[in-house]
N, C-alpha and C. Protein backbone atom coordinates (compact mmCIF):
# COMPACT_ATOMS: atom_id res chain seq x y z
N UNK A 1 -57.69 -8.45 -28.41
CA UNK A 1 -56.62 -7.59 -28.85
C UNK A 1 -56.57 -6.38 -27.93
N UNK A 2 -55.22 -5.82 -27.73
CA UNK A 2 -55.33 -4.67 -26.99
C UNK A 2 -55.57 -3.29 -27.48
N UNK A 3 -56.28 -2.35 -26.60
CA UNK A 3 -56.63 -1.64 -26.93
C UNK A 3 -55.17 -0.61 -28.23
N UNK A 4 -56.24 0.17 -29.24
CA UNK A 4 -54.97 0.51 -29.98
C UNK A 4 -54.90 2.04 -29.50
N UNK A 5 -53.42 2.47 -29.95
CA UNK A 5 -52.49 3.34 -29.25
C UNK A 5 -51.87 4.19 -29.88
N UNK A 6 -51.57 5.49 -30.09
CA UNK A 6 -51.66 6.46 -31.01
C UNK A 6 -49.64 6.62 -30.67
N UNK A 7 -49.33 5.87 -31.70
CA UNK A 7 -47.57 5.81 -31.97
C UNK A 7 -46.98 7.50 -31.99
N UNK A 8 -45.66 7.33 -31.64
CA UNK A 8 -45.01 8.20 -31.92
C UNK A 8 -44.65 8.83 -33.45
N UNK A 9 -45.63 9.03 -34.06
CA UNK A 9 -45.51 9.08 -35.79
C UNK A 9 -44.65 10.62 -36.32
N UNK A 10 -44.20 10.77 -37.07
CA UNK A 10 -43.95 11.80 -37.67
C UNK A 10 -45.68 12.65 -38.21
N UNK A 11 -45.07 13.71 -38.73
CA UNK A 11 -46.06 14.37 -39.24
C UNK A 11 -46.25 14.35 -41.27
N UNK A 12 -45.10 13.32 -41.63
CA UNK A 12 -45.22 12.90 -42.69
C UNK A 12 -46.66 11.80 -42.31
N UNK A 13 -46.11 10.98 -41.47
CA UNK A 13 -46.77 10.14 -41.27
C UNK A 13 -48.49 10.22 -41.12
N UNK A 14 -48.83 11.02 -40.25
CA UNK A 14 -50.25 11.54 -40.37
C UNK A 14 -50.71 12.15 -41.34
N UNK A 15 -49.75 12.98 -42.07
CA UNK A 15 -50.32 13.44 -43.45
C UNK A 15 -50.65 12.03 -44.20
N UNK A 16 -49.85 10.80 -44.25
CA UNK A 16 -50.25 10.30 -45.25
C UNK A 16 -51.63 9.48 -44.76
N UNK A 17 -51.38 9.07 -44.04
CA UNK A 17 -53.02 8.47 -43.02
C UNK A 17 -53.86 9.32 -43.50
N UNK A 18 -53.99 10.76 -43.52
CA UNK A 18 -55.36 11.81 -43.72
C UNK A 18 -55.49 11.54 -45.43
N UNK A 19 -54.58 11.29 -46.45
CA UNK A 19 -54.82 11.19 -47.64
C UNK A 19 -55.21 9.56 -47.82
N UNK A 20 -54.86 8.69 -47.15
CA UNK A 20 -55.52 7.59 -47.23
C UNK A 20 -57.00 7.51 -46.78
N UNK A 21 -57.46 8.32 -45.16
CA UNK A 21 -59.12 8.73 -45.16
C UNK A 21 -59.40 9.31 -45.75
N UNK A 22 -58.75 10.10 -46.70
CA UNK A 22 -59.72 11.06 -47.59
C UNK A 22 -60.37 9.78 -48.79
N UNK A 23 -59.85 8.82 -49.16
CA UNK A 23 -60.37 7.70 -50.13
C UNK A 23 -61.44 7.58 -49.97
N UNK A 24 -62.52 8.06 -51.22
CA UNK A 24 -64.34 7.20 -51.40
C UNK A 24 -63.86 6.11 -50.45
N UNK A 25 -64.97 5.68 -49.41
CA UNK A 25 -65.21 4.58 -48.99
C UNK A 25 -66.72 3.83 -49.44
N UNK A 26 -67.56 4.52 -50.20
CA UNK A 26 -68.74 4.08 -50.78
C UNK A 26 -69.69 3.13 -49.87
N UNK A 27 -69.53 3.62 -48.56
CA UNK A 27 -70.36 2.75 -47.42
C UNK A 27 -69.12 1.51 -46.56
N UNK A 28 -68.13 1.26 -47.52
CA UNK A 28 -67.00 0.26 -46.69
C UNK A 28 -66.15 0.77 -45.43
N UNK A 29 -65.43 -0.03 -44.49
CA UNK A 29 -64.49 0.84 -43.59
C UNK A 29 -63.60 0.72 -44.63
N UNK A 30 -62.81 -0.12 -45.00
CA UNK A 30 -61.77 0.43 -45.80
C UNK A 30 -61.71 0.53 -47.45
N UNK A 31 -60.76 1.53 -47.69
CA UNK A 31 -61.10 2.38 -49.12
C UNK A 31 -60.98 0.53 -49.96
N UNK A 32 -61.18 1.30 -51.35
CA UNK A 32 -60.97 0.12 -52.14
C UNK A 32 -60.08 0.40 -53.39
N UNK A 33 -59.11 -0.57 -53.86
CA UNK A 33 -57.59 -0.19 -54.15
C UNK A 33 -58.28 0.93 -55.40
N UNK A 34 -59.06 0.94 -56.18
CA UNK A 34 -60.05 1.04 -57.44
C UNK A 34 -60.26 2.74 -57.18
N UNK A 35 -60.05 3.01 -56.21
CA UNK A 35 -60.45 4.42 -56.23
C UNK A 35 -59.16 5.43 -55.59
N UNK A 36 -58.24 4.81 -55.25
CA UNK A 36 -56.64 5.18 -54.97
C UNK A 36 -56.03 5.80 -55.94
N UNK A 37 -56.23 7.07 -56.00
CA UNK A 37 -56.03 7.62 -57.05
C UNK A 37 -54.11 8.72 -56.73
N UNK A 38 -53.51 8.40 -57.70
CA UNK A 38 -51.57 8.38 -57.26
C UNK A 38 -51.59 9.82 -56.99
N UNK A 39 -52.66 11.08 -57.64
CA UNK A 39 -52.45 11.84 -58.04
C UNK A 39 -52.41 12.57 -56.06
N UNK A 40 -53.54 11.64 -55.36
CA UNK A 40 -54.00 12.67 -54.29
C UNK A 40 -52.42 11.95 -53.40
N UNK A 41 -51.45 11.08 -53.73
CA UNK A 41 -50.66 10.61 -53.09
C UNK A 41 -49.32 10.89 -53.41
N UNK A 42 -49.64 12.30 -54.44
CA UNK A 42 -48.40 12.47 -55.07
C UNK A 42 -46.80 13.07 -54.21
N UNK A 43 -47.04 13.60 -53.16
CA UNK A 43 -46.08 13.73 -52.48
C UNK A 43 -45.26 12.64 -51.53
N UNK A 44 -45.91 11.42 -51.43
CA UNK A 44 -45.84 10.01 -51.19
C UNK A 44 -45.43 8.68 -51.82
N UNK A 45 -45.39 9.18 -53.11
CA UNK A 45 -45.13 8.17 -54.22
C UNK A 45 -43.98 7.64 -54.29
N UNK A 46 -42.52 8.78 -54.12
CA UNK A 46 -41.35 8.00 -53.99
C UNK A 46 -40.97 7.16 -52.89
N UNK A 47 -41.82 7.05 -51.75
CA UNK A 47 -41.58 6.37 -50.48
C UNK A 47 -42.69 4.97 -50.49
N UNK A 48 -43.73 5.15 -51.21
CA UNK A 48 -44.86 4.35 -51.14
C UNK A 48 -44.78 2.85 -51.68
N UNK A 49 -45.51 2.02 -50.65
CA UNK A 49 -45.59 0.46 -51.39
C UNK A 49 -46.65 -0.19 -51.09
N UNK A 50 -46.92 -1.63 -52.02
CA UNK A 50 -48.34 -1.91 -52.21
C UNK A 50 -47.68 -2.85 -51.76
N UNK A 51 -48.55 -3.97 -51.24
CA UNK A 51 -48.13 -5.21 -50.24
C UNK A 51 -49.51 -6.31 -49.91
N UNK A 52 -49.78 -7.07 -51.15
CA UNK A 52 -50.86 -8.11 -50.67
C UNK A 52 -50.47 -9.25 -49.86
N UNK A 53 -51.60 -9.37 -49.44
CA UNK A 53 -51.82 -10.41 -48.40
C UNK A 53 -52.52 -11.73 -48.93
N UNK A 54 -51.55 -12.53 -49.20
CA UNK A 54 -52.05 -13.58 -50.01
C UNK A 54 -51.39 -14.61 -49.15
N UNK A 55 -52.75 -15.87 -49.85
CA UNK A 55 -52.89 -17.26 -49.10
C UNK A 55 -51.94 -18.17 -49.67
N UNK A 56 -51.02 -17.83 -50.55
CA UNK A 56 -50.54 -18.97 -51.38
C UNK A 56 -49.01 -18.89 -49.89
N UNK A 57 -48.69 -20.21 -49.87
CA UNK A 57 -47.49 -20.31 -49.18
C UNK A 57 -46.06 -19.71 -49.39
N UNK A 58 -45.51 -20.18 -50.36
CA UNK A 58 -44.95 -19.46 -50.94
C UNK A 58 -44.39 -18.56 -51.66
N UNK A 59 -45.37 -17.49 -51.46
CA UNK A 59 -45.54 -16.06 -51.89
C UNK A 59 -46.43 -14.84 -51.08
N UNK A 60 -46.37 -15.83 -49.80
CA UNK A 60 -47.61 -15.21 -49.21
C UNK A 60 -47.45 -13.44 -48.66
N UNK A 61 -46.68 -12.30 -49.16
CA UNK A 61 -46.74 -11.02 -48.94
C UNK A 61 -46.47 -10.42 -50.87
N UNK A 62 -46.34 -10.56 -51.18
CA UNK A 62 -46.06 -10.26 -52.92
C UNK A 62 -45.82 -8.66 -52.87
N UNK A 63 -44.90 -8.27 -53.29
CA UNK A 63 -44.98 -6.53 -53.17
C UNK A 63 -45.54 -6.15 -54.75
N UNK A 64 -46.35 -5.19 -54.70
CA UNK A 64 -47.08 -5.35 -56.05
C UNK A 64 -46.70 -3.70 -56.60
N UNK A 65 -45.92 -2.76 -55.41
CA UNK A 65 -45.68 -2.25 -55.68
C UNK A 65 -44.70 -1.09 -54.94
N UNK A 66 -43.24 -0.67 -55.68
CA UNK A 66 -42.82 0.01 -54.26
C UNK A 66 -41.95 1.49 -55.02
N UNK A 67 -41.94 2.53 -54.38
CA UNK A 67 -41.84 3.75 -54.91
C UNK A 67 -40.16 4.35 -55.46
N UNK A 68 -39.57 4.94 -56.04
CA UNK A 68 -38.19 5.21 -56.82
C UNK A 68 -37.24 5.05 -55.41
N UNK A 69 -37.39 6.30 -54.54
CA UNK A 69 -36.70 6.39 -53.23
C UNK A 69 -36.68 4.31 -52.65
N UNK A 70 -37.79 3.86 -52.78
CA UNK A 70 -37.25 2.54 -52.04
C UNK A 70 -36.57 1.69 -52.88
N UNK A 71 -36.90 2.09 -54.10
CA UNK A 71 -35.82 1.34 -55.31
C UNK A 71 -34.78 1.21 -55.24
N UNK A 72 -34.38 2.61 -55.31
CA UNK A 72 -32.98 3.32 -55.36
C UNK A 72 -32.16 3.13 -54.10
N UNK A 73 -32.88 3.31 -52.42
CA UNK A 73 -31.97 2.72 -51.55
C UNK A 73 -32.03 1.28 -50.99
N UNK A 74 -32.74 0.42 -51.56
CA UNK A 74 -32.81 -1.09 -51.57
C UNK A 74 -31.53 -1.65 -52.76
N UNK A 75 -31.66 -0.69 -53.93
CA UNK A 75 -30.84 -1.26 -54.91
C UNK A 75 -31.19 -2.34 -55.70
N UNK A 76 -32.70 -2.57 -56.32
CA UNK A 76 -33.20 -3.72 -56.46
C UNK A 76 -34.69 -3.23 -56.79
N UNK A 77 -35.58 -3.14 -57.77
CA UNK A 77 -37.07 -3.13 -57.73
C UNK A 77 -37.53 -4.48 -57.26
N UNK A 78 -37.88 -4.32 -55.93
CA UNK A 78 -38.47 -5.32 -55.64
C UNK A 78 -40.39 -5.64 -55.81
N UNK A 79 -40.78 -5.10 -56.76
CA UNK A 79 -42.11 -5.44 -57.44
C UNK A 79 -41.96 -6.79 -57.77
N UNK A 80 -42.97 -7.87 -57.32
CA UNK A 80 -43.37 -9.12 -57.57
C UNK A 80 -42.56 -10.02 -56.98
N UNK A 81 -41.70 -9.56 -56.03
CA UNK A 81 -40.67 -10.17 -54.99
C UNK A 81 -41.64 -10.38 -53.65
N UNK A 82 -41.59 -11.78 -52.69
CA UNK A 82 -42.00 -11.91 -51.23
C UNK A 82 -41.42 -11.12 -50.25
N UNK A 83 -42.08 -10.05 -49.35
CA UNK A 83 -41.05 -9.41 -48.59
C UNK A 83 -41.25 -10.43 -47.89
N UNK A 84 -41.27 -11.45 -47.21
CA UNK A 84 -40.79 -12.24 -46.29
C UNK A 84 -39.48 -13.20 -46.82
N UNK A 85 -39.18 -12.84 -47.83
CA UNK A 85 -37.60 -13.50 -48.37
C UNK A 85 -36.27 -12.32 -47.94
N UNK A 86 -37.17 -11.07 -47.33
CA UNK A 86 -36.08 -9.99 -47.14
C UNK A 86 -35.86 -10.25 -45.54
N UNK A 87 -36.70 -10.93 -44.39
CA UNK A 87 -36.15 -11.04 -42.95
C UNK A 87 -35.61 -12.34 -43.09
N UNK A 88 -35.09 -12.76 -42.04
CA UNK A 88 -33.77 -13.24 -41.39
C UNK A 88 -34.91 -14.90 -41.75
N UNK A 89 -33.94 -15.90 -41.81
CA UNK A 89 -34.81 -17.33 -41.97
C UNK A 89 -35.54 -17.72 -40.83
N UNK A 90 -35.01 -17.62 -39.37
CA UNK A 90 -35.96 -17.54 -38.20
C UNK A 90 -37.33 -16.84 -38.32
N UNK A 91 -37.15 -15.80 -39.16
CA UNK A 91 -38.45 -14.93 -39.00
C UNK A 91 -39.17 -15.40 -40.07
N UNK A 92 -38.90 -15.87 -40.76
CA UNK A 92 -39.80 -16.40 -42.41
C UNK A 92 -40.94 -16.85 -42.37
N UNK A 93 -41.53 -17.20 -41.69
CA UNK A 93 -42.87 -17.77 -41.26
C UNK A 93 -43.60 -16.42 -40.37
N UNK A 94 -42.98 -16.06 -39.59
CA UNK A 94 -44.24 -14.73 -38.71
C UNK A 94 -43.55 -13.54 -39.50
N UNK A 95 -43.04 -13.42 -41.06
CA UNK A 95 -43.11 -11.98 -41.58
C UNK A 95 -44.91 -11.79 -41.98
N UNK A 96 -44.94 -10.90 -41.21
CA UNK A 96 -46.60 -10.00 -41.91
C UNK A 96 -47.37 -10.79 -41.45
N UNK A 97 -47.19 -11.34 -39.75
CA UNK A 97 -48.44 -12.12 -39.28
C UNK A 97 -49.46 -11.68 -38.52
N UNK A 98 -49.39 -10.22 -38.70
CA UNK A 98 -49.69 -9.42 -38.05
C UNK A 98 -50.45 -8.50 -38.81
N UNK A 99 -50.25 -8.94 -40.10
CA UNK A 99 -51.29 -7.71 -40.77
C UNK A 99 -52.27 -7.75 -41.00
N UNK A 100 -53.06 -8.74 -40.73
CA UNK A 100 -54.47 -9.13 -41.07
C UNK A 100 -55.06 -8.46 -39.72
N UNK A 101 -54.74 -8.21 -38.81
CA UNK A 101 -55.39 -7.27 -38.10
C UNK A 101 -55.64 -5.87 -38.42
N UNK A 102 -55.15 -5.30 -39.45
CA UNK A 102 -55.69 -4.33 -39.65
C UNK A 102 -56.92 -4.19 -40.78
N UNK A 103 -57.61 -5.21 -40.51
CA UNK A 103 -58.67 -5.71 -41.21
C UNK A 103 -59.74 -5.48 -40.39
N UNK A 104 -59.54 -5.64 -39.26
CA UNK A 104 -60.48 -5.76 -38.20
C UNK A 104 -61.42 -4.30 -38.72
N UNK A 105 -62.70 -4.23 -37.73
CA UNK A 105 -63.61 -3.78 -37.53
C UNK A 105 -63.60 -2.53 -36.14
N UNK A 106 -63.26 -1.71 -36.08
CA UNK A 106 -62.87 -0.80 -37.42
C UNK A 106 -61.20 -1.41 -37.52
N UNK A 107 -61.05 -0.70 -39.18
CA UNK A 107 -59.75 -0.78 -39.56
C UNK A 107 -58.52 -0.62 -38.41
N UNK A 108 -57.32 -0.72 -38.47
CA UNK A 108 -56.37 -0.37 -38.01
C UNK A 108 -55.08 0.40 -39.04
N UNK A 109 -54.41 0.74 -38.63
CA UNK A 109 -53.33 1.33 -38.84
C UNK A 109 -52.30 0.64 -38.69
N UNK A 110 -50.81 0.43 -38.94
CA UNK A 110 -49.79 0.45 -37.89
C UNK A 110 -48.59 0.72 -38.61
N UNK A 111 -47.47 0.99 -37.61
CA UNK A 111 -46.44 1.81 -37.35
C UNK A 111 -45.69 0.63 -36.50
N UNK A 112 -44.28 1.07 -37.47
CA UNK A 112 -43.06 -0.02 -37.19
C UNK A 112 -42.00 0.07 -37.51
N UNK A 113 -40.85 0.21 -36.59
CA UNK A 113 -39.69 0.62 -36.85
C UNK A 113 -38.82 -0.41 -37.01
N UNK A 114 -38.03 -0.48 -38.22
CA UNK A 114 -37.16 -1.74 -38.31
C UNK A 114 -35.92 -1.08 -39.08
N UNK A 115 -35.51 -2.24 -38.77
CA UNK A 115 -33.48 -1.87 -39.42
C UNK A 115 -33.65 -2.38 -41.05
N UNK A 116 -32.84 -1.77 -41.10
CA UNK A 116 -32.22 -2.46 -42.95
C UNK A 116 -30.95 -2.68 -43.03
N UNK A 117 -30.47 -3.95 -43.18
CA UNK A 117 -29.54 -4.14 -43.37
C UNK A 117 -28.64 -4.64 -44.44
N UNK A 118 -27.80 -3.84 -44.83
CA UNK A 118 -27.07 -3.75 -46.07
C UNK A 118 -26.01 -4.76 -46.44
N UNK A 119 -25.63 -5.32 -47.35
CA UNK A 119 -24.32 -6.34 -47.77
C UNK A 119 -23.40 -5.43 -46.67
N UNK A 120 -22.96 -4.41 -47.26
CA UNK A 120 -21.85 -3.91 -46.56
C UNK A 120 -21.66 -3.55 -45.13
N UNK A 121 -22.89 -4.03 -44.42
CA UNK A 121 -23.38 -3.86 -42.93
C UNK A 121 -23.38 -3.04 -42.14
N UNK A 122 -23.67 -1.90 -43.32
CA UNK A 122 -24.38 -0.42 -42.86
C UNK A 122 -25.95 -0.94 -42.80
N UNK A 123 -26.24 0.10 -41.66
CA UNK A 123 -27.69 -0.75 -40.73
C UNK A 123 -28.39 1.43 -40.66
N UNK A 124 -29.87 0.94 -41.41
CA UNK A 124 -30.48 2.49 -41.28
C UNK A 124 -31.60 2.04 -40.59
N UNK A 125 -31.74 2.31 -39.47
CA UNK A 125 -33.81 2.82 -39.34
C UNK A 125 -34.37 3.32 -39.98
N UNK A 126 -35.54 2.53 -39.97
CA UNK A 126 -36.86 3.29 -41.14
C UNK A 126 -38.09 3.18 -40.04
N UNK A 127 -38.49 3.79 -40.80
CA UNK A 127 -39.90 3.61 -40.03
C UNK A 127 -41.39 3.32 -40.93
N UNK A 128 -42.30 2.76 -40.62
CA UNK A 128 -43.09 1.91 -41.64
C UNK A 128 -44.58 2.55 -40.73
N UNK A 129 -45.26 3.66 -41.93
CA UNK A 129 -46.59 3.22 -41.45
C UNK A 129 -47.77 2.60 -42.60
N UNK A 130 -48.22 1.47 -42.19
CA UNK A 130 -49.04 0.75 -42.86
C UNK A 130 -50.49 0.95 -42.78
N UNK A 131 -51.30 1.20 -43.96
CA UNK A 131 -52.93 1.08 -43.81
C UNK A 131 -53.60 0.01 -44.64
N UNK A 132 -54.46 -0.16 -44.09
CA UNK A 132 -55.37 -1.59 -44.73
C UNK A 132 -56.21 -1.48 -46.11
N UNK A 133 -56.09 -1.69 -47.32
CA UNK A 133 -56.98 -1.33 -48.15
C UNK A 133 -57.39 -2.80 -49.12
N UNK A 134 -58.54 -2.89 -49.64
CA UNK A 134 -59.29 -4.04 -50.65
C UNK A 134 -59.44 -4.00 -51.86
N UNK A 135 -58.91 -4.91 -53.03
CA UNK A 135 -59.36 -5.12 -54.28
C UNK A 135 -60.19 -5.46 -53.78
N UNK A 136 -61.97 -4.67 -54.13
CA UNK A 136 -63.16 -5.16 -53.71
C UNK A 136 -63.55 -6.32 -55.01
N UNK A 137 -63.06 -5.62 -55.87
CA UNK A 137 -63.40 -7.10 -57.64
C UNK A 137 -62.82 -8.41 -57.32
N UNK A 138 -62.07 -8.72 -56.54
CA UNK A 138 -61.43 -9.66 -56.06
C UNK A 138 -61.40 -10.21 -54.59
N UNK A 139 -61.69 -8.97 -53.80
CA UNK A 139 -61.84 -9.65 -52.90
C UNK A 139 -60.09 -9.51 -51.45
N UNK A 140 -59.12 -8.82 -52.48
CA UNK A 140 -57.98 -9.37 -52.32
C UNK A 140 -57.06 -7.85 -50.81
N UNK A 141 -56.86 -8.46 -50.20
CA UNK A 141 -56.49 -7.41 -49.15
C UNK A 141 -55.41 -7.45 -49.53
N UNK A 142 -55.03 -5.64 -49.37
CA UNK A 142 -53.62 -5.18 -49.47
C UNK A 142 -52.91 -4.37 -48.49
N UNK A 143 -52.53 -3.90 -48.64
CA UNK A 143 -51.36 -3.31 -47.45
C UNK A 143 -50.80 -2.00 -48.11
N UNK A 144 -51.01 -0.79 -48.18
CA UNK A 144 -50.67 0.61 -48.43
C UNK A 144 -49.81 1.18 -47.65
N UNK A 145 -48.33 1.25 -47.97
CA UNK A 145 -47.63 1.77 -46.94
C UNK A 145 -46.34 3.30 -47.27
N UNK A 146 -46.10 3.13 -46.55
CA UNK A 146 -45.02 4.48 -46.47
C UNK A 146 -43.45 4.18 -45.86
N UNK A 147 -42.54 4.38 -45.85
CA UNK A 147 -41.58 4.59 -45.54
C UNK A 147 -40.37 5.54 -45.35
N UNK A 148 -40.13 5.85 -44.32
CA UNK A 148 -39.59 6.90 -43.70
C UNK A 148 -38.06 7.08 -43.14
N UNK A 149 -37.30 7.44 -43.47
CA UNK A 149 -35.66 7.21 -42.48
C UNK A 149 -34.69 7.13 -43.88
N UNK A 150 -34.50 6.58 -45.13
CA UNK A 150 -33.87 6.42 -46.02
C UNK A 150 -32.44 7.44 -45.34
N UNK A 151 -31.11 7.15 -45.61
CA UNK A 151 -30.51 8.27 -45.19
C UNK A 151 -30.27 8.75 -46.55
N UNK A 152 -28.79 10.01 -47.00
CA UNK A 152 -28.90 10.41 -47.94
C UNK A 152 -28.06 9.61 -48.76
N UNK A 153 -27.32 8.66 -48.40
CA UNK A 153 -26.13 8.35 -48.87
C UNK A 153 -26.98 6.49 -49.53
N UNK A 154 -26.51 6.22 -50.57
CA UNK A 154 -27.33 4.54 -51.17
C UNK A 154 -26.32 3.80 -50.74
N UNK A 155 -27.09 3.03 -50.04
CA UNK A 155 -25.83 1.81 -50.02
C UNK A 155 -26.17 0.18 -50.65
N UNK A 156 -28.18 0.49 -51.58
CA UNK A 156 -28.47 -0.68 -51.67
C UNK A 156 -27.75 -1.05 -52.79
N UNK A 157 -27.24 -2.40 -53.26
CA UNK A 157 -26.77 -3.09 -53.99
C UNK A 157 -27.62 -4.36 -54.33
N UNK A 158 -28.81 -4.00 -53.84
CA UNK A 158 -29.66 -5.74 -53.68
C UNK A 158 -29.86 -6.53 -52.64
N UNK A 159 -28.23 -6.09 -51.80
CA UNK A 159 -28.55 -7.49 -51.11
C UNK A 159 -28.49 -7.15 -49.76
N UNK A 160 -29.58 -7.08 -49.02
CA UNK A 160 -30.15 -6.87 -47.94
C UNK A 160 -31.51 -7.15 -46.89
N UNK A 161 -31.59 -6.88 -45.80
CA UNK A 161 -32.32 -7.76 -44.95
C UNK A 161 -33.49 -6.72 -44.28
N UNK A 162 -34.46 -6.94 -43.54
CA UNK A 162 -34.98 -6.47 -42.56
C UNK A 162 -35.18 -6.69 -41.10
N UNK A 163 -34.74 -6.45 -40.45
CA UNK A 163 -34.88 -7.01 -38.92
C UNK A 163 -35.86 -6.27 -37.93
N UNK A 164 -36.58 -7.12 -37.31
CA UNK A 164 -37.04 -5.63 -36.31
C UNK A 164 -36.04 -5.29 -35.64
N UNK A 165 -37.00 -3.86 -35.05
CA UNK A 165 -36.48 -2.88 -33.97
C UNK A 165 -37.01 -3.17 -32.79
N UNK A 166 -37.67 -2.08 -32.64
CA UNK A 166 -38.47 -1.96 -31.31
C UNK A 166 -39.67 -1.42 -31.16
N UNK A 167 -40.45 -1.28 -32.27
CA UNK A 167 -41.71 -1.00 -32.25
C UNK A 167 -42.98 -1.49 -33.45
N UNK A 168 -43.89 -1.90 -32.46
CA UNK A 168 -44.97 -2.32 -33.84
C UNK A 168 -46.24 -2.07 -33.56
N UNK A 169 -47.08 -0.73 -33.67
CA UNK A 169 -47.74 -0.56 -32.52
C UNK A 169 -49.43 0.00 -33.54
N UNK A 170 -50.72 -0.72 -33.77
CA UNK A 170 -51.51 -0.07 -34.20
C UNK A 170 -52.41 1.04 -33.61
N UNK A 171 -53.08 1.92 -34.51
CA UNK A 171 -53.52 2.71 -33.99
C UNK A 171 -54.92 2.91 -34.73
N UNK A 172 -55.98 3.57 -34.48
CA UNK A 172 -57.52 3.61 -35.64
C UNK A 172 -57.24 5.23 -36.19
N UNK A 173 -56.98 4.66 -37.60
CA UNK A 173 -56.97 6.12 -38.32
C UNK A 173 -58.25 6.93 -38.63
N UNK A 174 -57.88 7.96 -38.47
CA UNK A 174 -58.78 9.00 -38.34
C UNK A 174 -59.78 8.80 -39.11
């Protein structure tokens, strides 16, 4: 793998990385979901989503959890929905094939800019930074993320897509 590379992030963005290292790690590299406590993430919560990484085929990204702001401009709670049913059918197979690297030794980070695209085919950039975290009782890797770009105006109605952009780039959080 190539060496990792410190993205063009916002400073939302590093704030939320420093509240994700601040997590007990109790001797682990990465925190464990069990000690993720909403309160130290509270300025994060309306943007925030939970995202396992599961082996079953047909369900294999499960969003387990995603914050009011992504509700509200998706138009849709997508809790217990596959985000790989939200990219394009070409992409349906390599959505999130990429995230098990931030499993690695040490952890990774990453940062990713993609489109959203709306029924009405208004198209926003967002920007996505993702960290690696474990149901250690289970065993079960998840995906802790953030999202960034929402504009002010909703245009979700439900029915919409994700496409990439032009960036997908990890980095080792602090």
């Amino acid at each position: 793998m190539a060496a990792a590379t410190k993205p063009p992030r916002s400073a939302l963005s590093h704030a939320f990385e420093a509240a994700w290292s601040a997590i007990p790690r109790h001797g682990a590299r990465i925190p464990d979901k069990a000690d993720f406590r909403p309160e130290r993430f509270a300025r994060f919560l309306p943007d925030i989503y939970l995202v396992e990484l599961s082996d079953d085929p047909r369900n294999r990204l499960p969003i387990r959890l995603a914050g009011s702001n992504i509700r509200d401009h998706l138009g849709v709670d997508v809790k217990g929905m596959n985000y790989a049913d939200f990219v394009p059918p070409e992409r349906h197979a390599l959505a999130g094939a990429t995230m098990p690297l931030m499993f690695a030794d040490p952890p990774l980070g990453r940062w990713i800019r993609k489109d959203i695209i709306h029924r009405d085919g208004f198209r926003e950039m967002i920007e996505m930074t993702q960290l690696p975290m474990l149901e250690a009782a289970t065993g079960t890797r998840l995906v802790v993320g953030l999202i960034e770009g929402f504009g002010a105006e909703l245009h979700g109605e439900g029915h919409f897509r994700f496409e990439d952009r032009d960036s997908e780039l990890f980095f080792e959080p602090a």
